[in-house]
Protein backbone atom coordinates (compact mmCIF):
# COMPACT_ATOMS: atom_id res chain seq x y z
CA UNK A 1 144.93 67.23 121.72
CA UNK A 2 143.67 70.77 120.58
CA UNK A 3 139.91 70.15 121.09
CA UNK A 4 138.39 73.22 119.32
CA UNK A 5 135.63 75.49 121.31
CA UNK A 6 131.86 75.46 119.83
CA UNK A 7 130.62 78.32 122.04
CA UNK A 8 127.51 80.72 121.19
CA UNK A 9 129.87 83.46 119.26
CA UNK A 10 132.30 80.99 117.46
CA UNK A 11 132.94 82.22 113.97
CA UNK A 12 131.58 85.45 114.68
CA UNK A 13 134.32 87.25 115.90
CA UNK A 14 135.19 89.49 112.77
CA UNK A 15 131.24 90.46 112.68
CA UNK A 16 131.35 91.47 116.32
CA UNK A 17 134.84 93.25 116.57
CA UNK A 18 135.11 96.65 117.06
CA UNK A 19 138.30 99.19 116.12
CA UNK A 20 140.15 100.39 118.28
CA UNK A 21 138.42 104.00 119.09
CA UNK A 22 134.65 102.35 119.07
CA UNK A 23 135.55 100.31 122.02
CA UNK A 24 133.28 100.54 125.17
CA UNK A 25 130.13 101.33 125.84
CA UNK A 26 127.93 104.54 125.06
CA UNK A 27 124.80 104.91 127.56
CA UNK A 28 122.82 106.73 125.02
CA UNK A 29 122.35 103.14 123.28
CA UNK A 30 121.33 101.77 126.29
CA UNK A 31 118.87 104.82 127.29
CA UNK A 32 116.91 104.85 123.41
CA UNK A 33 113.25 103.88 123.67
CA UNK A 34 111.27 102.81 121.00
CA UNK A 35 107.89 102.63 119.98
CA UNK A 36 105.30 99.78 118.95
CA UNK A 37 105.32 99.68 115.42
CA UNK A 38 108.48 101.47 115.12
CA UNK A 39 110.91 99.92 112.13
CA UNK A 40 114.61 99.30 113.68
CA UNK A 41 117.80 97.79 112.47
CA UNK A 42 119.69 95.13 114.63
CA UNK A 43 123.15 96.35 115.10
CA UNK A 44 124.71 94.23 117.59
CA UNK A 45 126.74 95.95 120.51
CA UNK A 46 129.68 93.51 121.16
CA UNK A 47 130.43 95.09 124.73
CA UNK A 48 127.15 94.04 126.12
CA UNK A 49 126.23 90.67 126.12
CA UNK A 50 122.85 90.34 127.78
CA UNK A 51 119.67 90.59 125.30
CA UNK A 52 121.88 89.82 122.71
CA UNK A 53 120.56 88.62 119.37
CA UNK A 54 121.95 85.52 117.74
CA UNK A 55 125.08 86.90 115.47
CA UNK A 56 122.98 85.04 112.35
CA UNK A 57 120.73 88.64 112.96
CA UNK A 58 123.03 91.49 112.33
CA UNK A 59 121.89 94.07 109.99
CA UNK A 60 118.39 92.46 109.79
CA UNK A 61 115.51 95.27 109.76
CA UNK A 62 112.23 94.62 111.90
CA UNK A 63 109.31 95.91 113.42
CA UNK A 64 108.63 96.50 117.21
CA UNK A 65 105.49 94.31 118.24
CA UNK A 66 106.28 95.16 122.11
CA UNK A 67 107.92 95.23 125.38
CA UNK A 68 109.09 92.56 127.78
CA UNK A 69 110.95 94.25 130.76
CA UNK A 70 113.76 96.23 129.20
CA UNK A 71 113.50 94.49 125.77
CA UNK A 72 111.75 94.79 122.77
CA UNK A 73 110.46 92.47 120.99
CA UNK A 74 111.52 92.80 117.03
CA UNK A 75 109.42 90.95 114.54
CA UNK A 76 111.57 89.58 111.69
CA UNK A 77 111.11 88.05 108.35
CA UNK A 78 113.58 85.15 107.88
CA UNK A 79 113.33 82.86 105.19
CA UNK A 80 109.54 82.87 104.56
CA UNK A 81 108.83 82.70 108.32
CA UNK A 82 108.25 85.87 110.83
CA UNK A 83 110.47 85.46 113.97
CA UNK A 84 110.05 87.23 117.05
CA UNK A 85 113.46 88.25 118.83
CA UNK A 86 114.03 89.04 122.28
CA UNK A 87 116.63 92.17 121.98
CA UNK A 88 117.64 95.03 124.30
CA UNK A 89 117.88 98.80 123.68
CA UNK A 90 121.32 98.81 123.17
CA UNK A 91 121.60 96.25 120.31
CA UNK A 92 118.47 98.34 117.71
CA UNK A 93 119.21 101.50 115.85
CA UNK A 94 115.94 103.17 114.65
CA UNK A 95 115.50 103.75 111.10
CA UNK A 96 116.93 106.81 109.42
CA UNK A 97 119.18 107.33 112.54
């Protein structure tokens, strides 16, 4: 019958692909810290899937307003509204780096 998949990541597949030589993981993402306040970009790291922000997010630029466990939580301005994201280390680049 060819029933088609709706899972969390459909269509996102070219966002989240990596090339060949970026595949894997590198544990300096994973070991950054940030700061309250600090501005960071959401860059999504397709190997890890846990604390992963929705794919709709990539690229987006936001503030740190705090910590919950291992994540950060990344204030967001989407459409007229502020959103508050739930995202690990490993998926933020800080700003100017």
């Amino acid at each position: 019958m060819g029933w088609k998949s709706h899972g969390l990541r459909i269509k996102s597949g070219r966002k989240l692909k990596k090339k060949v030589r970026e595949r894997g993981i590198k544990i300096r993402k994973f070991m950054q810290t940030f700061e309250v306040g600090q501005t960071v970009h959401i860059d999504i790291e397709s190997a890890s899937q846990k604390g992963m922000p929705h794919p709709r997010f990539q690229g987006r630029t936001g503030v740190v307003v705090g910590q919950r466990g291992r994540a950060y939580l990344v204030q967001i301005r989407d459409g007229g509204k502020n959103k508050l994201l739930i995202v690990r280390p490993e998926h933020l680049r800080a700003q100017g780096g």
